[in-house]
Each structure stands twice: as C-alpha cells, then as structure tokens.
PDB file of N, CA and C in Angstrom:
ATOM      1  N   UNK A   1      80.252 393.685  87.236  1.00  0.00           N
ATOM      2  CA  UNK A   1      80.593 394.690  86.248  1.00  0.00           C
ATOM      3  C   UNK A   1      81.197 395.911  86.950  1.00  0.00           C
ATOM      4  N   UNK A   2      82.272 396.390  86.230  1.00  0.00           N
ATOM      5  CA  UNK A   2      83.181 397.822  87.007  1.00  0.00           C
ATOM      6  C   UNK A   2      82.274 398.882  86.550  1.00  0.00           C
ATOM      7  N   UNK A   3      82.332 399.804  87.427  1.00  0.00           N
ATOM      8  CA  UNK A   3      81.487 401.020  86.714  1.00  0.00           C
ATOM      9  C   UNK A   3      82.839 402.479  87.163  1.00  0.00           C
ATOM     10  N   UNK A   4      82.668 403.275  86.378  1.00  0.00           N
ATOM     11  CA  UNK A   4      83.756 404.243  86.282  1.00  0.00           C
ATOM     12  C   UNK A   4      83.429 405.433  87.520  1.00  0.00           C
ATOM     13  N   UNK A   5      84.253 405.397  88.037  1.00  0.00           N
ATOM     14  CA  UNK A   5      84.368 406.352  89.052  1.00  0.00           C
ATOM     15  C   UNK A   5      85.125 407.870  89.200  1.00  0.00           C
ATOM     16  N   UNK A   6      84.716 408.826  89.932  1.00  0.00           N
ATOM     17  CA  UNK A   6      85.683 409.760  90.174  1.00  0.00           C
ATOM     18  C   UNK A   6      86.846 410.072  90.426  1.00  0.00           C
ATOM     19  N   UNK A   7      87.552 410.942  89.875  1.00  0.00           N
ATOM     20  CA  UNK A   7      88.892 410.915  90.394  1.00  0.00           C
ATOM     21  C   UNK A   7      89.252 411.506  92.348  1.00  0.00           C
ATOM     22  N   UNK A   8      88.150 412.164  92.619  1.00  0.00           N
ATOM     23  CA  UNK A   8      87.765 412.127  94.306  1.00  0.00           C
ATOM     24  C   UNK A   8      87.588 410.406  94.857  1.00  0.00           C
ATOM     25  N   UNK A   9      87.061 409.907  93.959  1.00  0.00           N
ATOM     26  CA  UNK A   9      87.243 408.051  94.447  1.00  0.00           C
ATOM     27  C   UNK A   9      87.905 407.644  94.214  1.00  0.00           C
ATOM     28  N   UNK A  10      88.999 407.920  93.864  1.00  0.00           N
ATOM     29  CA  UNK A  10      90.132 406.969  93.582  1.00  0.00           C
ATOM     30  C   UNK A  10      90.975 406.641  94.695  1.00  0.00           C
ATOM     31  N   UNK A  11      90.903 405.443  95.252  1.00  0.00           N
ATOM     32  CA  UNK A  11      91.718 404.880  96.494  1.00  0.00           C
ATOM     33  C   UNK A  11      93.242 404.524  95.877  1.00  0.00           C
ATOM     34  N   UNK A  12      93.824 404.658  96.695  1.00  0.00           N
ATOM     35  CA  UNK A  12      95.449 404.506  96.743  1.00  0.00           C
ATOM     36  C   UNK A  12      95.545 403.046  96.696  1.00  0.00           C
ATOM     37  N   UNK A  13      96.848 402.586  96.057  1.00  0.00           N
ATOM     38  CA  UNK A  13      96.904 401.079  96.113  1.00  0.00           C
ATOM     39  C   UNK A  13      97.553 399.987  97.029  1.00  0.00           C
ATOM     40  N   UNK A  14      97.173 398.877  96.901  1.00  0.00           N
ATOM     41  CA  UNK A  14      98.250 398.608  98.347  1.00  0.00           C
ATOM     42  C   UNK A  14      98.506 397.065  97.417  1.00  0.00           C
ATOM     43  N   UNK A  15      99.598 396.722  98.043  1.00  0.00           N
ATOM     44  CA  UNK A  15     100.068 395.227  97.344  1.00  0.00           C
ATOM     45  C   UNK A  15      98.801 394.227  97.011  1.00  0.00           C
ATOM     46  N   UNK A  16      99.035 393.452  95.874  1.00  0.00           N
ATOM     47  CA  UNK A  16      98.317 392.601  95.764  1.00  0.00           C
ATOM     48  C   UNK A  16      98.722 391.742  96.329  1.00  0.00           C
ATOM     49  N   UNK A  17      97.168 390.815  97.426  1.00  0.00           N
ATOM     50  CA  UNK A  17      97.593 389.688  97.907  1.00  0.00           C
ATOM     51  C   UNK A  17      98.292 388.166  97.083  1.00  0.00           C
ATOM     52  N   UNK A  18      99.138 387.552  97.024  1.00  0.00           N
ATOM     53  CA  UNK A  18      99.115 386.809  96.071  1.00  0.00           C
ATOM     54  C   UNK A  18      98.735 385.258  96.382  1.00  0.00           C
ATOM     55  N   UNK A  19      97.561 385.327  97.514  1.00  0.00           N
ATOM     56  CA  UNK A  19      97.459 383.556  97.962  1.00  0.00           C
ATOM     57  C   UNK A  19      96.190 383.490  97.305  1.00  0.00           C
ATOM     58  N   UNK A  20      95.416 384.718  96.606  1.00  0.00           N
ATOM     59  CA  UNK A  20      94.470 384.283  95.528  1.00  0.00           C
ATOM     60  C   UNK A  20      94.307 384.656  94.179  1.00  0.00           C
ATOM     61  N   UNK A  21      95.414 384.300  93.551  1.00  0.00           N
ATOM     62  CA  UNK A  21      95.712 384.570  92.721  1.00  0.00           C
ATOM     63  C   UNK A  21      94.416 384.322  91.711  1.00  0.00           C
ATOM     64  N   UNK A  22      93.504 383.607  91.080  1.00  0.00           N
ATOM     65  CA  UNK A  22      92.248 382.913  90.356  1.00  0.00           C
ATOM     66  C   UNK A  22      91.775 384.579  90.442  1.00  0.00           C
ATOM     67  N   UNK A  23      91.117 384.904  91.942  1.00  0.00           N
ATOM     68  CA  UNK A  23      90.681 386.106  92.168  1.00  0.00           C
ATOM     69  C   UNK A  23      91.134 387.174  91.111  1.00  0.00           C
ATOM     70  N   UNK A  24      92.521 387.384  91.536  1.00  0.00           N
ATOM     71  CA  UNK A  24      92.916 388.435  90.568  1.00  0.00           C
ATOM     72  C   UNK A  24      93.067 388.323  89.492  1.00  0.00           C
ATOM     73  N   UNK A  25      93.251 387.252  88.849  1.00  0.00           N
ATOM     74  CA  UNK A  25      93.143 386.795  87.583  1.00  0.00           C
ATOM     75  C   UNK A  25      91.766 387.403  86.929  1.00  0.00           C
ATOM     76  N   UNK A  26      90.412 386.598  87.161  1.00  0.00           N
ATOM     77  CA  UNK A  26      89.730 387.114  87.021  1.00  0.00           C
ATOM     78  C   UNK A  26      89.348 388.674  87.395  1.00  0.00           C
ATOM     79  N   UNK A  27      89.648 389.659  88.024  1.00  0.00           N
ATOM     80  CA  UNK A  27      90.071 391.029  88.166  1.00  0.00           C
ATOM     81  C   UNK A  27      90.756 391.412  86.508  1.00  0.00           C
ATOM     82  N   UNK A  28      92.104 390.838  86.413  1.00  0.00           N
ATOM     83  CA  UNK A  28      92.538 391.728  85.745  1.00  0.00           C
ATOM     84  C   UNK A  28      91.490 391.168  84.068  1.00  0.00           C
ATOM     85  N   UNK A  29      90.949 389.999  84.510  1.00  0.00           N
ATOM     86  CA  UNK A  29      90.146 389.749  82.950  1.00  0.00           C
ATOM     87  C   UNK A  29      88.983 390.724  82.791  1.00  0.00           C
ATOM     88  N   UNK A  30      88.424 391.448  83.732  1.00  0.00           N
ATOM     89  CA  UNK A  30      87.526 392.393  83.848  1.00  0.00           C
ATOM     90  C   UNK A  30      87.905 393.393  83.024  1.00  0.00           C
ATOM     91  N   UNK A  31      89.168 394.069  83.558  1.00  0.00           N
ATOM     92  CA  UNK A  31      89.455 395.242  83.557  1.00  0.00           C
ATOM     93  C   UNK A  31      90.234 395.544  82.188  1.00  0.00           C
ATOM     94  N   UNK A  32      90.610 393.921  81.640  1.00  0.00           N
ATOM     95  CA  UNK A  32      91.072 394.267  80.082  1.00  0.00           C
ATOM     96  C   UNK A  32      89.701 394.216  79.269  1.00  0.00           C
ATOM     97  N   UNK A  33      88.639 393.276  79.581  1.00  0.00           N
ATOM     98  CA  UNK A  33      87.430 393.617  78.859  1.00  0.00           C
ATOM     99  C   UNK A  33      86.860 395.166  79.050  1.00  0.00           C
ATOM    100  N   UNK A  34      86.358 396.020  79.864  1.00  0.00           N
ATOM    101  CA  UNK A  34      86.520 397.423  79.865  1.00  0.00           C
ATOM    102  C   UNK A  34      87.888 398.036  79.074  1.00  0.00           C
ATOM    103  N   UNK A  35      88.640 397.469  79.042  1.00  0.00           N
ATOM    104  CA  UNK A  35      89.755 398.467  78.568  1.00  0.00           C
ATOM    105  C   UNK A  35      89.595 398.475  76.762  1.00  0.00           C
ATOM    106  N   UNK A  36      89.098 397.297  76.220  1.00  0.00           N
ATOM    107  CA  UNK A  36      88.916 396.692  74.847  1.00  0.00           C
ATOM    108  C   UNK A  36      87.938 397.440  74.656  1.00  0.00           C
ATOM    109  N   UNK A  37      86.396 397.632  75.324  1.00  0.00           N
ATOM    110  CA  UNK A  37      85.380 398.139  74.880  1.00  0.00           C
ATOM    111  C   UNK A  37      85.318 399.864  74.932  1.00  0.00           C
ATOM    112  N   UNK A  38      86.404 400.520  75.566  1.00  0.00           N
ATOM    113  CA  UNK A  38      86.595 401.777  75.758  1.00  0.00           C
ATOM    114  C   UNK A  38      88.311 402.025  74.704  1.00  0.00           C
ATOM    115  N   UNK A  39      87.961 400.691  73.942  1.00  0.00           N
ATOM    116  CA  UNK A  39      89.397 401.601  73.087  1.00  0.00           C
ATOM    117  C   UNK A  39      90.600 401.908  73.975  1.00  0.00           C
ATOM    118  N   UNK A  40      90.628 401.308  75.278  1.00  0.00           N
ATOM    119  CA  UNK A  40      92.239 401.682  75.898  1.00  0.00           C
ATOM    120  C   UNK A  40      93.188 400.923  75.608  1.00  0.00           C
ATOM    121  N   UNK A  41      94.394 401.544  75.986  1.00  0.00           N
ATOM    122  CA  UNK A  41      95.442 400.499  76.234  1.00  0.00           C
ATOM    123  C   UNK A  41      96.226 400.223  77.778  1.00  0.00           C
ATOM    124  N   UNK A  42      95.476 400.487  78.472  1.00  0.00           N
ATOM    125  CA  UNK A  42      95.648 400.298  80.086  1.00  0.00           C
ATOM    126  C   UNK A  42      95.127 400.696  81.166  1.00  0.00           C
ATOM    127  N   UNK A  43      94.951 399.952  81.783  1.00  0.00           N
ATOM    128  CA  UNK A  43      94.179 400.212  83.075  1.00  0.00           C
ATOM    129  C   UNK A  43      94.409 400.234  84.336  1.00  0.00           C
ATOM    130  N   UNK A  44      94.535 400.706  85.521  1.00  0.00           N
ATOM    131  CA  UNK A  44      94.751 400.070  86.616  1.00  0.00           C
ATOM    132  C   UNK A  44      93.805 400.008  87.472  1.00  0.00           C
ATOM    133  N   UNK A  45      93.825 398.763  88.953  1.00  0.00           N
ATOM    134  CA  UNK A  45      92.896 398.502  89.484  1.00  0.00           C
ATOM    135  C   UNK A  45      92.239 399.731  90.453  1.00  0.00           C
ATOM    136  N   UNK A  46      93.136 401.063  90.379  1.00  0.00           N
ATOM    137  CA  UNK A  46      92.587 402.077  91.740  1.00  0.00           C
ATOM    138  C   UNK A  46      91.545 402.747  90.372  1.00  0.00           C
ATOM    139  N   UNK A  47      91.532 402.709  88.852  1.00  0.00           N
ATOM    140  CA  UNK A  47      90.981 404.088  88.379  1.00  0.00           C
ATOM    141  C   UNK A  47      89.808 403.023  88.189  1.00  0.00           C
ATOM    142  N   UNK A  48      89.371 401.653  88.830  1.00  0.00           N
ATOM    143  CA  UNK A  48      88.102 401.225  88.815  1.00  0.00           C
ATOM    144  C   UNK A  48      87.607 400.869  90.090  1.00  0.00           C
ATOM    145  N   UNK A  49      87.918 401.364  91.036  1.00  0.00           N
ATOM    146  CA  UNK A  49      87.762 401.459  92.311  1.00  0.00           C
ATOM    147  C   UNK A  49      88.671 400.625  92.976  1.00  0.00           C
ATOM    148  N   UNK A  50      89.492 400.204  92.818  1.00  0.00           N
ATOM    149  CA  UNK A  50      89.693 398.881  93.376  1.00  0.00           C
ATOM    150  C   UNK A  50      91.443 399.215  94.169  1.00  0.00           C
ATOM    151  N   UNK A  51      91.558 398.926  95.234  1.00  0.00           N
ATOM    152  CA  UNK A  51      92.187 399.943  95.863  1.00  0.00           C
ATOM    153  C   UNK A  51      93.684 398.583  95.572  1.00  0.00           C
ATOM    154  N   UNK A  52      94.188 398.269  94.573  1.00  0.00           N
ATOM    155  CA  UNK A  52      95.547 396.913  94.549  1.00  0.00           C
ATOM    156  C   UNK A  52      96.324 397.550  93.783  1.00  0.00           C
ATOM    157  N   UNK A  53      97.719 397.060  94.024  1.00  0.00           N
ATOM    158  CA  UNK A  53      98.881 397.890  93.331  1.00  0.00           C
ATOM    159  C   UNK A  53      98.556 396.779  92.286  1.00  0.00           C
ATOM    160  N   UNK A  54      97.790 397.172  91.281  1.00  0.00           N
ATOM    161  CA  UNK A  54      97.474 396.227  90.138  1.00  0.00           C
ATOM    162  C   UNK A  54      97.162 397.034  88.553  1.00  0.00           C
ATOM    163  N   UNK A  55      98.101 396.860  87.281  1.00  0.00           N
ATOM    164  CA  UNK A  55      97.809 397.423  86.174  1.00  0.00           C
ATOM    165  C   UNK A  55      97.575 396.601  85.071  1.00  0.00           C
ATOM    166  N   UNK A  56      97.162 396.788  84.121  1.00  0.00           N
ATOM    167  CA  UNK A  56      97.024 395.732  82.878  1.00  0.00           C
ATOM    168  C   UNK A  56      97.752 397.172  81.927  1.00  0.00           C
ATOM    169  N   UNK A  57      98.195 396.472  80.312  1.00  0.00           N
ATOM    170  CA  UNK A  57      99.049 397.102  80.076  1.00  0.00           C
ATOM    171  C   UNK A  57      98.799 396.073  78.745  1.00  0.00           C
ATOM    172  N   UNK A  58      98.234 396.882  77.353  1.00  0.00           N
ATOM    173  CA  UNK A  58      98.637 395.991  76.021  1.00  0.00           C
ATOM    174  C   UNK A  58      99.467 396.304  75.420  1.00  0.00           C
ATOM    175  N   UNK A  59     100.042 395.448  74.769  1.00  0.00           N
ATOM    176  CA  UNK A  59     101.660 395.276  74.571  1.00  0.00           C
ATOM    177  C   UNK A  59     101.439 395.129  72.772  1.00  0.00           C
ATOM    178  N   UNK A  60     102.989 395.222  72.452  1.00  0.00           N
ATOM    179  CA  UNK A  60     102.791 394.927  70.628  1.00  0.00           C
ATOM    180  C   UNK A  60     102.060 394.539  69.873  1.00  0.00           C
ATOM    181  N   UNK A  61     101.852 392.915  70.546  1.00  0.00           N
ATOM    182  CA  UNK A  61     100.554 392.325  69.763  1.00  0.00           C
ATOM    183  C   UNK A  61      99.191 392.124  70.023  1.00  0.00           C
ATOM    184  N   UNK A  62      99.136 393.434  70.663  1.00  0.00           N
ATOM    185  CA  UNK A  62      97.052 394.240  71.046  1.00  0.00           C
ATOM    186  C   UNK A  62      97.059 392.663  72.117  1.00  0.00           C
ATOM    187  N   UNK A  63      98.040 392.154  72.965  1.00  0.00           N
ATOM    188  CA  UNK A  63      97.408 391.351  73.710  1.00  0.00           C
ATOM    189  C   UNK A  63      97.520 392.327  74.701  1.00  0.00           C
ATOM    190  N   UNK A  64      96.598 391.753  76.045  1.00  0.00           N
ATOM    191  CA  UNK A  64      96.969 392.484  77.614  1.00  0.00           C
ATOM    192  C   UNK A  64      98.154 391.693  78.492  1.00  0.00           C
ATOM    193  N   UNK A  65      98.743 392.917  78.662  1.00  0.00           N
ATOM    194  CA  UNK A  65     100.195 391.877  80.313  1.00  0.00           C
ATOM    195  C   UNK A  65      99.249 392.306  81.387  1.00  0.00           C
ATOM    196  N   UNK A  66      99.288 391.653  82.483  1.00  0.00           N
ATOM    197  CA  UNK A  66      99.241 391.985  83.872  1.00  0.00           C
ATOM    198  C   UNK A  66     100.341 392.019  84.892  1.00  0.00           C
ATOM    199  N   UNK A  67     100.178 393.149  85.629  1.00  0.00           N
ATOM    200  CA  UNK A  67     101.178 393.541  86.418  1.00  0.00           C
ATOM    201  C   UNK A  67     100.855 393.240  87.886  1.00  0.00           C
ATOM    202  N   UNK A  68     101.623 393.013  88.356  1.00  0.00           N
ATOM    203  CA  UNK A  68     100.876 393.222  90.264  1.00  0.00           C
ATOM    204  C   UNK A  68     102.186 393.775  90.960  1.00  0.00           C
ATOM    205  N   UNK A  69     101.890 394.360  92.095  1.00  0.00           N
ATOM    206  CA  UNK A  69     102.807 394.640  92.996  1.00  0.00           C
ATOM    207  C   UNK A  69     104.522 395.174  92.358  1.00  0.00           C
ATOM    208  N   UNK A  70     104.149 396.123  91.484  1.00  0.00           N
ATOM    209  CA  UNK A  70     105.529 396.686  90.747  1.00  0.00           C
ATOM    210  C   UNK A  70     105.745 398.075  91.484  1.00  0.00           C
ATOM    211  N   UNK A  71     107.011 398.169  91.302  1.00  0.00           N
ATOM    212  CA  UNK A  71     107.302 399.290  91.647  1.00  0.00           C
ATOM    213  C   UNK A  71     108.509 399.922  90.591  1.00  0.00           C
ATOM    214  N   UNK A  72     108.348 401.369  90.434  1.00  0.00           N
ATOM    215  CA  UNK A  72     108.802 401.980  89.086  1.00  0.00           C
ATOM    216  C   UNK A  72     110.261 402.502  90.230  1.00  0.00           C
ATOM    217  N   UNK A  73     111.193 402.645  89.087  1.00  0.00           N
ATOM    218  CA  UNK A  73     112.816 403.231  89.466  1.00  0.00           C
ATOM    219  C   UNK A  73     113.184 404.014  87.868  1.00  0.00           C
ATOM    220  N   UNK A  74     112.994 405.560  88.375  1.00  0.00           N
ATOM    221  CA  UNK A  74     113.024 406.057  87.155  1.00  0.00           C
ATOM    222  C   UNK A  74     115.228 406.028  87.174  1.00  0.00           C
ATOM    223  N   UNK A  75     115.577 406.143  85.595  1.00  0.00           N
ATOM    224  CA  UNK A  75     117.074 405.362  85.610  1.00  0.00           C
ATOM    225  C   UNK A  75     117.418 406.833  85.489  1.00  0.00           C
ATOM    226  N   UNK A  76     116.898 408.482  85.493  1.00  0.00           N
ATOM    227  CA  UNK A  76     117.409 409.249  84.972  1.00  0.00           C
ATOM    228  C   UNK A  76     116.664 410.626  85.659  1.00  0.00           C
ATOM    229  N   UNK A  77     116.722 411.307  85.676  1.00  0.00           N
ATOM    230  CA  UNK A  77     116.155 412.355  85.463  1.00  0.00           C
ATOM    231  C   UNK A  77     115.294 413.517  84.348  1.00  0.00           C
ATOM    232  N   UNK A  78     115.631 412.735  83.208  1.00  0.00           N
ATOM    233  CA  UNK A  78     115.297 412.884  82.271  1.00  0.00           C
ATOM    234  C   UNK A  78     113.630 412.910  82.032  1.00  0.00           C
ATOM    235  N   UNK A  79     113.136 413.848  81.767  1.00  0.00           N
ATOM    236  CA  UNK A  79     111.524 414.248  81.615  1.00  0.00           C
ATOM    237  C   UNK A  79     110.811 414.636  80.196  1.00  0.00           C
ATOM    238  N   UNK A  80     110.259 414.113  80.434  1.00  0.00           N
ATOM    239  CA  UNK A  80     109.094 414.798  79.074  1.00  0.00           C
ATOM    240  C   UNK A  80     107.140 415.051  79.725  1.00  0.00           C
ATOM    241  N   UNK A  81     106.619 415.912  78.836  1.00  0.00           N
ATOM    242  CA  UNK A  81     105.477 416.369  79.064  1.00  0.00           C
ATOM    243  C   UNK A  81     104.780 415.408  78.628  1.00  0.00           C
ATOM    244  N   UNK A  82     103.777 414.988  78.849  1.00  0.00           N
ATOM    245  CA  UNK A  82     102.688 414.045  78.446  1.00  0.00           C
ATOM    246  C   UNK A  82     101.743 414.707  78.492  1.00  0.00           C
ATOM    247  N   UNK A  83     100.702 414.343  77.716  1.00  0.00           N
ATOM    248  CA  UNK A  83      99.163 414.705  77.836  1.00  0.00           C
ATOM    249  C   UNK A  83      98.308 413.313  78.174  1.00  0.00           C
ATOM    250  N   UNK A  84      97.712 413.311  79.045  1.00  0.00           N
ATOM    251  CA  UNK A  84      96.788 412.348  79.023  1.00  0.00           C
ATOM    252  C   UNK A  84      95.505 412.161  79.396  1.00  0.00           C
ATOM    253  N   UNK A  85      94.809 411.006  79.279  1.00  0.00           N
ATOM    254  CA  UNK A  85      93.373 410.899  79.597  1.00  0.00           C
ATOM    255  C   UNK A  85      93.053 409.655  80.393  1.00  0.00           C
ATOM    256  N   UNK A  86      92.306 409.563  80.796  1.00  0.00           N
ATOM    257  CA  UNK A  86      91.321 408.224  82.026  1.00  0.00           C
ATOM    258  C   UNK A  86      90.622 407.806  81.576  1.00  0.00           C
ATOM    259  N   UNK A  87      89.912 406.730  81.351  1.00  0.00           N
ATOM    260  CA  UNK A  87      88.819 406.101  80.684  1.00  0.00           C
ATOM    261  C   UNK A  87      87.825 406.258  81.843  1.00  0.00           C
ATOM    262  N   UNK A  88      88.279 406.064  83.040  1.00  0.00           N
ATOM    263  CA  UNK A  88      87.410 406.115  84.506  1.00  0.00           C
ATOM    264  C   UNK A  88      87.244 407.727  84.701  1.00  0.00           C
ATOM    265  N   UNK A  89      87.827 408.646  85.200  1.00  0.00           N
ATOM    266  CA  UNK A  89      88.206 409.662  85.431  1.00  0.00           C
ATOM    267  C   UNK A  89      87.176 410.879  84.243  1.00  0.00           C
ATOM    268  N   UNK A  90      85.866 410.907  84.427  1.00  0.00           N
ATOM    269  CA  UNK A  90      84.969 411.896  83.226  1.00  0.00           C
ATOM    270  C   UNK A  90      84.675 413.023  84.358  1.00  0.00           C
ATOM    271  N   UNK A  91      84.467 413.758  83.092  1.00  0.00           N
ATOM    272  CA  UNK A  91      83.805 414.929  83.920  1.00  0.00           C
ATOM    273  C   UNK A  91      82.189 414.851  84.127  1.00  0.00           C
ATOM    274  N   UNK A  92      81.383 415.820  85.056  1.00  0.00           N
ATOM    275  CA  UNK A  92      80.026 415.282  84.790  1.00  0.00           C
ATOM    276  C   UNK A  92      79.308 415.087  83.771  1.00  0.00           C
ATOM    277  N   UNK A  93      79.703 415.512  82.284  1.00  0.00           N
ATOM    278  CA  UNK A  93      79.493 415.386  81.583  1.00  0.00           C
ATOM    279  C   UNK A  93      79.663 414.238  80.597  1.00  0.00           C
ATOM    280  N   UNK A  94      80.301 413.721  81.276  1.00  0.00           N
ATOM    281  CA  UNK A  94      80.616 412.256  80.587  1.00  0.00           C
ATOM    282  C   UNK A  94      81.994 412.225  79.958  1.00  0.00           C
ATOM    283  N   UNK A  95      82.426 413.769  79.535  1.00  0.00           N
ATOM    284  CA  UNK A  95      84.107 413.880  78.481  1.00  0.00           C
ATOM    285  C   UNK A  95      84.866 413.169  79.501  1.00  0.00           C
ATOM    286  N   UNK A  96      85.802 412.894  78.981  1.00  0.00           N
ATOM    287  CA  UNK A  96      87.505 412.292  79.195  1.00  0.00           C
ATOM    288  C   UNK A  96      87.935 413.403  79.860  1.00  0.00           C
ATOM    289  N   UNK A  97      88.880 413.203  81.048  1.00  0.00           N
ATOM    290  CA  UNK A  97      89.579 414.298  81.856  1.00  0.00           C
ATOM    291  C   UNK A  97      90.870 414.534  81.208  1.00  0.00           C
ATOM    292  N   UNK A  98      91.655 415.495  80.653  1.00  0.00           N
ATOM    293  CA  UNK A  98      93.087 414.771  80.358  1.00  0.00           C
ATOM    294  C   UNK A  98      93.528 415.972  81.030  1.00  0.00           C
ATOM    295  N   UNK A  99      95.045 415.391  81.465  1.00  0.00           N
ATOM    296  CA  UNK A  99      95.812 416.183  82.355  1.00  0.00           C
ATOM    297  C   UNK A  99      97.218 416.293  81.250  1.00  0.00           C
ATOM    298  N   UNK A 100      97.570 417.301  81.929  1.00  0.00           N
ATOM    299  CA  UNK A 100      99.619 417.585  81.595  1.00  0.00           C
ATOM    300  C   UNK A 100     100.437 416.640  82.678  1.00  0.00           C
ATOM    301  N   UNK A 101     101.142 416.286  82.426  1.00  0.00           N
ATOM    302  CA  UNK A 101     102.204 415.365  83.507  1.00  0.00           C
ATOM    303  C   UNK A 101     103.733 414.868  82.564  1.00  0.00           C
ATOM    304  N   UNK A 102     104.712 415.364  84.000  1.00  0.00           N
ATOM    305  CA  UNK A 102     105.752 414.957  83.713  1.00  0.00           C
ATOM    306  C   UNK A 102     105.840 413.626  83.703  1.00  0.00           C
ATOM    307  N   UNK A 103     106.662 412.798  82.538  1.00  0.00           N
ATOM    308  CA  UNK A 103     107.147 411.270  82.904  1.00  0.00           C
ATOM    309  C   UNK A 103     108.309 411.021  82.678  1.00  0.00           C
ATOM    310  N   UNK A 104     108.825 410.465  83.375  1.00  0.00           N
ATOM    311  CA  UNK A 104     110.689 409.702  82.890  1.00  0.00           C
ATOM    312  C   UNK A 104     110.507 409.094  81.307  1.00  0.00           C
ATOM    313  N   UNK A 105     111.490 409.649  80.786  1.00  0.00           N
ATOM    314  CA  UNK A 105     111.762 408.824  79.621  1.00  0.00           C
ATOM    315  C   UNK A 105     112.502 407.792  79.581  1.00  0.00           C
ATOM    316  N   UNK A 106     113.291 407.038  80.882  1.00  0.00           N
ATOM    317  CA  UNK A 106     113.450 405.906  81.204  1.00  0.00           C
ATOM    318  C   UNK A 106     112.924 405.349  82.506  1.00  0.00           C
ATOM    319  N   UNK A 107     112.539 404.196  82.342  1.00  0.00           N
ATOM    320  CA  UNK A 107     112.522 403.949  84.469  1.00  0.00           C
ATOM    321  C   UNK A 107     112.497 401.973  84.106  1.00  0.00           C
ATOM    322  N   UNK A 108     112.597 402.073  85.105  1.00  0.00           N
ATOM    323  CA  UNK A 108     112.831 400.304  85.424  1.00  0.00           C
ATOM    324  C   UNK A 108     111.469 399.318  86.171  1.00  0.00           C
ATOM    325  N   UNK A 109     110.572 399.047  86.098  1.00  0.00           N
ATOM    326  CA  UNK A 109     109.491 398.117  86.537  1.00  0.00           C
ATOM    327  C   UNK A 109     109.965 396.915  87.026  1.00  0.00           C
ATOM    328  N   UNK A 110     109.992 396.428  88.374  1.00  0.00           N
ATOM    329  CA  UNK A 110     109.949 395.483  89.278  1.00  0.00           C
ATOM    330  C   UNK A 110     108.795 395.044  89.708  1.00  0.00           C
ATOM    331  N   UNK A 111     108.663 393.517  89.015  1.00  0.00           N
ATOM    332  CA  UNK A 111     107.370 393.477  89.996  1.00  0.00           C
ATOM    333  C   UNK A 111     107.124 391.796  89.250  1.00  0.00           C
ATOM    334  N   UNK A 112     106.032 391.511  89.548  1.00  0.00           N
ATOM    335  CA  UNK A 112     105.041 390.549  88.775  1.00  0.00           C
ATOM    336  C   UNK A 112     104.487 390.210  88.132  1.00  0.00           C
ATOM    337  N   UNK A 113     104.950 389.568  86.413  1.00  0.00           N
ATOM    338  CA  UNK A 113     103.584 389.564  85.192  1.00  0.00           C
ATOM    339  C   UNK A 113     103.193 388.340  85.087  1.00  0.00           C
TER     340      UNK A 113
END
C-alpha cells in the first residue's frame, strides 16, 4: 500500500526500467487505485515516493493511460496560470497543498503508453 508523502520527500525521477515491465504494471495499478479513491485524475510515481519518470493520467472515458519515460516539448511559449493541488503533497494538517504555476498551453509528450 502507497502512503502519501511530503513534498520535502519527493525524489526526482529517473527512466523507467523497461525489462520489468509486470512490475510496473502493477505500480501503475496501485497508483490508479489511490488516484480513484482520492477522487484524482492523475498521479505520478515521485508524488508517491517512488523515484520513475512514471505518470498515470485519466482520459475521456474516466479510464487510466499510463505513461513511462516521456518527455514534454512545450510547441510555444504561450502560458497560462494554473492553480493546483497534490493528493500526496498535505499540509500537517491533512489539507491539500495547492500552488500557482505557469503551464504551456501547448506542448508535445514523447514517450510510452
């Protein structure tokens, strides 16, 4: 079972290996069950400790994609403000952290689903 961690714990990600794939499979089936029972719609493997360039991500039809080893190419310069929150990431109090952050309003994802 994942248990939610600090944003001081949050390890950086590094490629997913892909010669065990079953492994990560089961990984990302974890991390969409936490994501279902916390009402999210995405997760990645560093905001549950887990230090893999690895995200899950539900899509149109409330299913989960899995991602591995992507890398983002924003197509523009083009920005907008976001507000957001962590399902992992609470304060000691247990609330949701949410931050301000710039994001591309376009970019390109390379990688693995």
């Amino acid at each position: 079972m994942m248990k939610l961690v600090e944003e001081k714990d949050i390890p950086l990600g590094k490629d997913v290996p892909v010669d065990d794939l079953l492994n990560i499979y089961k990984i990302c089936q974890e991390m969409e069950a936490l994501c279902r029972k916390e009402s999210g719609v995405g997760l990645s493997a560093v905001q549950v400790g887990l230090p893999l360039n690895l995200f899950i991500l539900q899509n149109d039809k409330k299913e989960f994609d899995y991602y591995i080893n992507t890398r983002y190419l924003n197509e523009n310069l083009d920005c907008f403000v976001s507000i957001e929150g962590c399902l992992s990431i609470r304060s000691v109090t247990g609330q949701l952290r949410h931050y301000q952050l710039d994001r591309f309003k376009n970019i390109i994802i390379n990688g693995f689903r």
